[in-house]
Protein backbone atom coordinates (compact mmCIF):
# COMPACT_ATOMS: atom_id res chain seq x y z
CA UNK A 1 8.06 28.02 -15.09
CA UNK A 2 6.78 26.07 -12.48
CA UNK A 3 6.77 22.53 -11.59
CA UNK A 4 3.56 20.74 -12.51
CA UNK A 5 2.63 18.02 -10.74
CA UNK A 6 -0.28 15.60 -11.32
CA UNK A 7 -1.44 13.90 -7.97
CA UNK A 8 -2.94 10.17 -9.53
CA UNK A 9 -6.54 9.19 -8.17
CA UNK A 10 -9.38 7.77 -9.81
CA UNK A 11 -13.07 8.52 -10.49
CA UNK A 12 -14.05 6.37 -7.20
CA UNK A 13 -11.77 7.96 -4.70
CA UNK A 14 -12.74 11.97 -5.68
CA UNK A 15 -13.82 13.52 -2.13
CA UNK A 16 -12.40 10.71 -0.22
CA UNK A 17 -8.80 10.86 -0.20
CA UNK A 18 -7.78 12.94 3.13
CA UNK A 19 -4.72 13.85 1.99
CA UNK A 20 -5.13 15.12 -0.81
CA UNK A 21 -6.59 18.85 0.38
CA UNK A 22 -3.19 19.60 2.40
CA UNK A 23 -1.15 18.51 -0.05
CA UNK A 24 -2.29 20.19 -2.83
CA UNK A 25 -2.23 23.33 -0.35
CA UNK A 26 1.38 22.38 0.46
CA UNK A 27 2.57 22.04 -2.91
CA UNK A 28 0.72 25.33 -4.17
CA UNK A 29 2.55 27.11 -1.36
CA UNK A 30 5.56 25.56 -2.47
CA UNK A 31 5.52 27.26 -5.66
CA UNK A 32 4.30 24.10 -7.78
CA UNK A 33 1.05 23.59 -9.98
CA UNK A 34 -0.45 20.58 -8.96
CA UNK A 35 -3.37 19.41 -10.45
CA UNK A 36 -5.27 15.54 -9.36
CA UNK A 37 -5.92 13.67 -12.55
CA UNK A 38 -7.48 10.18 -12.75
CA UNK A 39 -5.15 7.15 -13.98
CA UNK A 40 -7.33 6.02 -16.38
CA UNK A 41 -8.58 9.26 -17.96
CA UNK A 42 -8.01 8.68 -21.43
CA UNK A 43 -7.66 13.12 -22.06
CA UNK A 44 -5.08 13.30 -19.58
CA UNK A 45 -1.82 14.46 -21.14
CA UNK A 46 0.62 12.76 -18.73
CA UNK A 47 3.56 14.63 -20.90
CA UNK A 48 2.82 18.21 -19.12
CA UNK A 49 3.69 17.22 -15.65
CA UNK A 50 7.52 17.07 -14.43
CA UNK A 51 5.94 14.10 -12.31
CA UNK A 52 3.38 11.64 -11.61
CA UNK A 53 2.64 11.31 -7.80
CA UNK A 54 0.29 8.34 -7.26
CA UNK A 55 -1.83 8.91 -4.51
CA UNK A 56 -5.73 7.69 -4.41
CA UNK A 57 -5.59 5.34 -7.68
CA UNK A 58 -7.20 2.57 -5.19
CA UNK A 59 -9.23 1.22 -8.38
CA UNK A 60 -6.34 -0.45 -9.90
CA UNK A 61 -6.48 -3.86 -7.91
CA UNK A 62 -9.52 -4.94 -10.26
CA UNK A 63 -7.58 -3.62 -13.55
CA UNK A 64 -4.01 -4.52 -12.58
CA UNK A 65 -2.89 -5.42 -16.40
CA UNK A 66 -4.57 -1.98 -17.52
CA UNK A 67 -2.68 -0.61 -14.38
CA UNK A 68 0.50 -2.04 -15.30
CA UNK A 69 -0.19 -1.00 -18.80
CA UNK A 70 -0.53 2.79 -17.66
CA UNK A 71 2.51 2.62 -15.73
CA UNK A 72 4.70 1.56 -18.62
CA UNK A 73 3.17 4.51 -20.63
CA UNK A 74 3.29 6.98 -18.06
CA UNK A 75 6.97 6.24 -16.97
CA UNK A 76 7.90 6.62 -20.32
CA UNK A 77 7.01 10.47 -20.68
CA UNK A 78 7.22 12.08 -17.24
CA UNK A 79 8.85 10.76 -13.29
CA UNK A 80 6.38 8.79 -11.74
CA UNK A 81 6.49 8.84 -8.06
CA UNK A 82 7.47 6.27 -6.31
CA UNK A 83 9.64 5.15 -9.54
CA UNK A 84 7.91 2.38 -11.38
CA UNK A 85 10.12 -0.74 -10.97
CA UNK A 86 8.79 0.29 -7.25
CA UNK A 87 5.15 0.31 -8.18
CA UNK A 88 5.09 -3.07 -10.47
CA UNK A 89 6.90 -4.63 -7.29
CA UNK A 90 4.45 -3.36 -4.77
CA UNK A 91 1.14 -4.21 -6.33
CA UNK A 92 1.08 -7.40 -5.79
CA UNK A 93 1.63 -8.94 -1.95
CA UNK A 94 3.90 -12.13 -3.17
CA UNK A 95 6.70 -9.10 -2.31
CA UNK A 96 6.11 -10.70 0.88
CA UNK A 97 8.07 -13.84 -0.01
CA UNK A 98 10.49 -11.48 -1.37
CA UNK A 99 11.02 -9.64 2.02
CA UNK A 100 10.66 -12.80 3.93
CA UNK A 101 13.87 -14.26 1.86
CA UNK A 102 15.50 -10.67 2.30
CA UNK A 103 15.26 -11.37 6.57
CA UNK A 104 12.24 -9.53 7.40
CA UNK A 105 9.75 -10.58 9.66
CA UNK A 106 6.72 -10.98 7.77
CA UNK A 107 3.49 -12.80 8.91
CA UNK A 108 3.25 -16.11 8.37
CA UNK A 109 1.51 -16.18 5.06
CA UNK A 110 0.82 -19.11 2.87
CA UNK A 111 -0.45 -18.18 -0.51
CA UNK A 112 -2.78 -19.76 -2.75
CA UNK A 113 -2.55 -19.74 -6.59
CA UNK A 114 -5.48 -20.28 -8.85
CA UNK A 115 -5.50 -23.72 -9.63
CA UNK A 116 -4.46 -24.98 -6.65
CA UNK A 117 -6.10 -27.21 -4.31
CA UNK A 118 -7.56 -25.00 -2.29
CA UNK A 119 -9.56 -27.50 0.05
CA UNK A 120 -5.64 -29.24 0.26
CA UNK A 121 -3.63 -25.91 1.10
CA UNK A 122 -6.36 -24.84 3.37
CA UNK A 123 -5.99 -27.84 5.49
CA UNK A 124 -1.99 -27.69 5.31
CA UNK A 125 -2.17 -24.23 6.84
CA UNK A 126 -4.25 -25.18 9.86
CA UNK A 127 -1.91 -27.81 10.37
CA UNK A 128 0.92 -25.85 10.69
CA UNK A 129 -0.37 -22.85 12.35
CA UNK A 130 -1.83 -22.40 15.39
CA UNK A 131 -4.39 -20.32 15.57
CA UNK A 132 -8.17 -19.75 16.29
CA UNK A 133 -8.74 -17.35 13.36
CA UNK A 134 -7.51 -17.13 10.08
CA UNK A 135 -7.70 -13.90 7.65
CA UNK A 136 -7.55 -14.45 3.84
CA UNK A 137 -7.12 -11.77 1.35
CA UNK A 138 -6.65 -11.62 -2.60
CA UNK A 139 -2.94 -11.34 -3.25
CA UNK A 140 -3.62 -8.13 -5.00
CA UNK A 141 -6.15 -6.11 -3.15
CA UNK A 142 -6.50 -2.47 -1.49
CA UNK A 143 -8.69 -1.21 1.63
CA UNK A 144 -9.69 -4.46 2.71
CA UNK A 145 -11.99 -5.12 -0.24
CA UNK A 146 -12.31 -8.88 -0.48
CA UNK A 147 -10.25 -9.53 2.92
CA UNK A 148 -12.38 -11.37 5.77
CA UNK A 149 -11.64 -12.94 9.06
CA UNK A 150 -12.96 -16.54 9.90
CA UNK A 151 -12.91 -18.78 12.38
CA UNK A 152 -10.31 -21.69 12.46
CA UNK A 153 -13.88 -23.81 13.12
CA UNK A 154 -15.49 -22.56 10.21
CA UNK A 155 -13.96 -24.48 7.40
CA UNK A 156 -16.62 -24.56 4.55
CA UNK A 157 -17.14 -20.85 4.90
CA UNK A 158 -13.35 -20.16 4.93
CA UNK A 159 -12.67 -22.68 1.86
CA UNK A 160 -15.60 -20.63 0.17
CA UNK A 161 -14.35 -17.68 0.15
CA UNK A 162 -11.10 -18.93 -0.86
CA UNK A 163 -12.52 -20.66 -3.63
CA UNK A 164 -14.63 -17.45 -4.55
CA UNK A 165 -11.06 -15.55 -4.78
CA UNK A 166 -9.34 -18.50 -6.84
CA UNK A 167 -12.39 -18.73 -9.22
CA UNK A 168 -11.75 -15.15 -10.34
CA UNK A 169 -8.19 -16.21 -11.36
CA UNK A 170 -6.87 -14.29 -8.01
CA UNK A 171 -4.52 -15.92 -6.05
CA UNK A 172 -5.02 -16.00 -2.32
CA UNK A 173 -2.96 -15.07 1.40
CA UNK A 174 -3.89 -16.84 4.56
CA UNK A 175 -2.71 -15.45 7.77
CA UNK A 176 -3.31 -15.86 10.83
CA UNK A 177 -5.08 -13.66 12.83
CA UNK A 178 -3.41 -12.61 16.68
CA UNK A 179 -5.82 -11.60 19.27
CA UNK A 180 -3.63 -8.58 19.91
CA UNK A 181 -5.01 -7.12 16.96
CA UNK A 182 -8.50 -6.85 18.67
CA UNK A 183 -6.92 -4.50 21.67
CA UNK A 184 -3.49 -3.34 20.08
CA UNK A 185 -4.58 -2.37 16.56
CA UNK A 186 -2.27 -1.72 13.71
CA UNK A 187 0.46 0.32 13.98
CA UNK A 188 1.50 2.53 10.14
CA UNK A 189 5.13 3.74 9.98
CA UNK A 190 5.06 6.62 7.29
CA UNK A 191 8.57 7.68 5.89
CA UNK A 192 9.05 10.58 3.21
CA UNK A 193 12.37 10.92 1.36
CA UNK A 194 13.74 8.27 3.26
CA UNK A 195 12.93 9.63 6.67
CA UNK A 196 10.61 8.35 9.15
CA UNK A 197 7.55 11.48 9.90
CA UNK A 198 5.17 9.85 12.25
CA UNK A 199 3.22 6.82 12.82
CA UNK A 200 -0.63 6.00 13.63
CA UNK A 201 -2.63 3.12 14.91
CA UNK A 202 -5.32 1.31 12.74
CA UNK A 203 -8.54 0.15 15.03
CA UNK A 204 -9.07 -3.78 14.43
CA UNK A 205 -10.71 -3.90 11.57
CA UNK A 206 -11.86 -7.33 10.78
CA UNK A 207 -15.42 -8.45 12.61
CA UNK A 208 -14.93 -12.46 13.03
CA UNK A 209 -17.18 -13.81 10.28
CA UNK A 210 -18.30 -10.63 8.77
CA UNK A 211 -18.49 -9.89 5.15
CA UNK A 212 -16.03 -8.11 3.15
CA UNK A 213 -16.84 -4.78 2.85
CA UNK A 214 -18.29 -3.13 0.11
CA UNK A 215 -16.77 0.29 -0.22
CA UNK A 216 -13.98 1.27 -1.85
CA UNK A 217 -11.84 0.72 1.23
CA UNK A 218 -13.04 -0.48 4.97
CA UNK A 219 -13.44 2.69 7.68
CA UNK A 220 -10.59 2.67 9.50
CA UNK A 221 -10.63 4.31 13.17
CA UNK A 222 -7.26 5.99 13.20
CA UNK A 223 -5.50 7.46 15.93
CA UNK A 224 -2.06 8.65 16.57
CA UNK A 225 0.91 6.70 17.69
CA UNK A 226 3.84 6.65 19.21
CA UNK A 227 5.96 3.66 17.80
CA UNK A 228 7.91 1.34 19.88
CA UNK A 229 11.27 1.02 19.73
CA UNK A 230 11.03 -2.65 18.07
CA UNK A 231 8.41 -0.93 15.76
CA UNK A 232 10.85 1.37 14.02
CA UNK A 233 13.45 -1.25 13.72
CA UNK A 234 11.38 -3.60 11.64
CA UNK A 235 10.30 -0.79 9.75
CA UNK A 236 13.89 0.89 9.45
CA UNK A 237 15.18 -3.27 8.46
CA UNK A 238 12.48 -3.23 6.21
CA UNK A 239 13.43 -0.27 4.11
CA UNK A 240 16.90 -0.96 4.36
CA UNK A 241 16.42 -4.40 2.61
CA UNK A 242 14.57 -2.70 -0.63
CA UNK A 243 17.05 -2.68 -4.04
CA UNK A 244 15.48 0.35 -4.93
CA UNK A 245 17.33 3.17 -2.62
CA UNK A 246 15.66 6.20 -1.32
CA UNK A 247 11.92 6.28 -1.72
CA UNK A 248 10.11 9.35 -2.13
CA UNK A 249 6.93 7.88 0.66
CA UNK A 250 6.43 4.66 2.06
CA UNK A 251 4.36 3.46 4.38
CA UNK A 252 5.17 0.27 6.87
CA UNK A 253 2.20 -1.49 8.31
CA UNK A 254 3.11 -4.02 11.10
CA UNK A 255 1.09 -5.83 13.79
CA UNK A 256 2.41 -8.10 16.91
CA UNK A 257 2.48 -11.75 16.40
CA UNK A 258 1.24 -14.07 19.21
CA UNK A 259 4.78 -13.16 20.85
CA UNK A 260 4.22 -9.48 21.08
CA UNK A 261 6.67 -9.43 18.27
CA UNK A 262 6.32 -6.92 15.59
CA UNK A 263 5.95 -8.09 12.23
CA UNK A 264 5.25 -6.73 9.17
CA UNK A 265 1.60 -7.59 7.69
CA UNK A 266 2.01 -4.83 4.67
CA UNK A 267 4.31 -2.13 2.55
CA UNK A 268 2.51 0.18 1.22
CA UNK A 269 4.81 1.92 -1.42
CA UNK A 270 2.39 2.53 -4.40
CA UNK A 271 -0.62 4.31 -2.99
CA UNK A 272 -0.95 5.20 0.97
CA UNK A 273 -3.05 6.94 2.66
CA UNK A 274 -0.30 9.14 4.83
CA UNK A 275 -2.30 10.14 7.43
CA UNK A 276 -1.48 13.70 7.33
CA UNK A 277 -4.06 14.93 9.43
CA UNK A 278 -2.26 13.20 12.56
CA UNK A 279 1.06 15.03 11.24
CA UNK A 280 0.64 18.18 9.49
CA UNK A 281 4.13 18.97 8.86
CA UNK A 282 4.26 15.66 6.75
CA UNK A 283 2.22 17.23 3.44
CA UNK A 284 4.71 20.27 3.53
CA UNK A 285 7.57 17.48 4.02
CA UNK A 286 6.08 16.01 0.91
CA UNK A 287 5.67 18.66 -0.90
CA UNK A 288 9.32 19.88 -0.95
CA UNK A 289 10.36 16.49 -1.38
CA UNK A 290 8.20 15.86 -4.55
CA UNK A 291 10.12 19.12 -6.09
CA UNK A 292 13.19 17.79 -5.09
CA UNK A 293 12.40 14.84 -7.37
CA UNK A 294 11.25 16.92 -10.25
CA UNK A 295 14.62 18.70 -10.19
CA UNK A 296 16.59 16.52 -12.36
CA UNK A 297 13.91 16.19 -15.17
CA UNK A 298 13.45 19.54 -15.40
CA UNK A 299 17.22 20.23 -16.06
CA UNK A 300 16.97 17.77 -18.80
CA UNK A 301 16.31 18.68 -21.93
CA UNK A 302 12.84 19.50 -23.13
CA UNK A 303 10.57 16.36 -22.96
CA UNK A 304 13.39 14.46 -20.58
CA UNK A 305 12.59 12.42 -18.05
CA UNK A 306 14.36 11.66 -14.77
CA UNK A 307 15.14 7.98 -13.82
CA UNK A 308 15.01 8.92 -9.92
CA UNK A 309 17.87 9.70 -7.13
């Protein structure tokens, strides 16, 4: 029998996940069924697949409890990929503080909870940090939605959009924002079972003072990249320090701080884009790792489940 797999989306993202053609070539040629389902679709039988690989559910910022919700369910009956504990960890960007404790370089990020003074912490952070622009972000957001770049100057715009975030019961990151950025981009360190594939660079995204964007997720200018050498040891550290072992995909975003420094401004562990178009091997990579996965729960007995590597 073969391996089913369900490849997670959601209702918004169908046509606009990338990778999502290759890889359901890859896995057909691998010998797999693999189907895309949406999260949320209350028909979906989450039972018949040997796995659950989340790829495009980029809804589930706006519904985190419900998301949270499905992910207990779903973890229950079949292996969801990356393993839960992993996915509850990584939707939410206080793991920051965890990483920052664990020794990784993170960007200096001061967060803002609901109820705080916002007007108070605002003014804190431009006291400690030097910079001419800031970028605040919800703490639990996707594609840029609800992220914007201000200038240090412009504090009653800045505080309002804070405020805006906090008033929807979202707590809030501010960062500051290096000029490198605007010429060096982001560079995106994608690993599959454990192993680094390839790496792009993310265009500047952020126009000083613009709106958020709209859309699902901001476009992106992507190109490939090389990584430097101090690249893929933050990213290597940054794996390393995780408690959860081998992970099936992961994605390391980092930037250079006002240094040149690389530091990491995201992990993307739950659902990254992977870029495969810049690394077509990678999908086939996936693919056979993904199978590899589904191994142990379908030696189990009928209706088992496997608990990961």
């Amino acid at each position: 029998m073969k391996t089913a797999v369900a490849l997670v989306s959601a209702r918004a993202a169908r046509g606009l996940d990338e990778d999502m053609p290759p890889l359901l070539a890859a896995l057909a040629a691998a010998g797999a069924h693999a189907e895309i389902a949406d999260w949320d679709d209350p028909e979906a039988d989450w039972a018949r697949f040997d796995a659950a690989l989340l790829r495009s559910a980029w809804d589930y910022t706006e519904r985190l409890p419900e998301f949270l919700d499905w992910i207990e369910r779903v973890d229950a009956i079949t292996t969801l990929l990356n393993p839960a504990p992993v996915l509850r960890w990584s939707a939410d960007k206080h793991y920051l503080r965890d990483l920052e404790r664990l020794g990784v370089p993170v960007v200096a990020t001061t967060f803002v909870e609901p109820g705080a003074d916002a007007r108070e912490t605002l003014g804190e952070f431009l006291e400690r940090e030097v910079c001419a622009e800031l970028v605040v972000k919800p703490a639990v957001g996707a594609g840029s939605r609800d992220t914007r770049r201000h200038a240090r100057a412009a504090s009653a715009e800045t505080l309002a959009h804070v405020r805006e975030l906090l008033d929807a019961d979202r707590a809030v990151l501010l960062q500051p924002y290096f000029e490198g950025v605007d010429q060096h981009g982001e560079t995106a360190l994608i690993y599959i079972d454990g192993r680094f594939s390839h790496a792009i660079r993310k265009g500047p995204l952020l126009p000083l003072g613009a709106p958020a964007t709209d859309g699902l997720f901001a476009p992106e200018t992507i190109t490939r990249r090389e990584p430097g050498a101090d690249e893929r040891a933050v990213a290597d550290r940054t794996l390393a320090a995780l408690p959860y072992g081998q992970l099936l995909y992961a994605r390391v975003d980092l930037i250079r701080d006002a240094a040149g420094k690389p530091c990491l401004l995201e992990l993307e562990l739950a659902e990254p884009s992977l870029f495969f178009a810049h690394e077509p091997r990678a999908a086939v990579q996936l693919a056979a790792a993904t199978l590899a996965w589904c191994a142990p729960a379908k030696a189990a007995a009928p209706g088992g489940k496997s608990t990961g590597r």
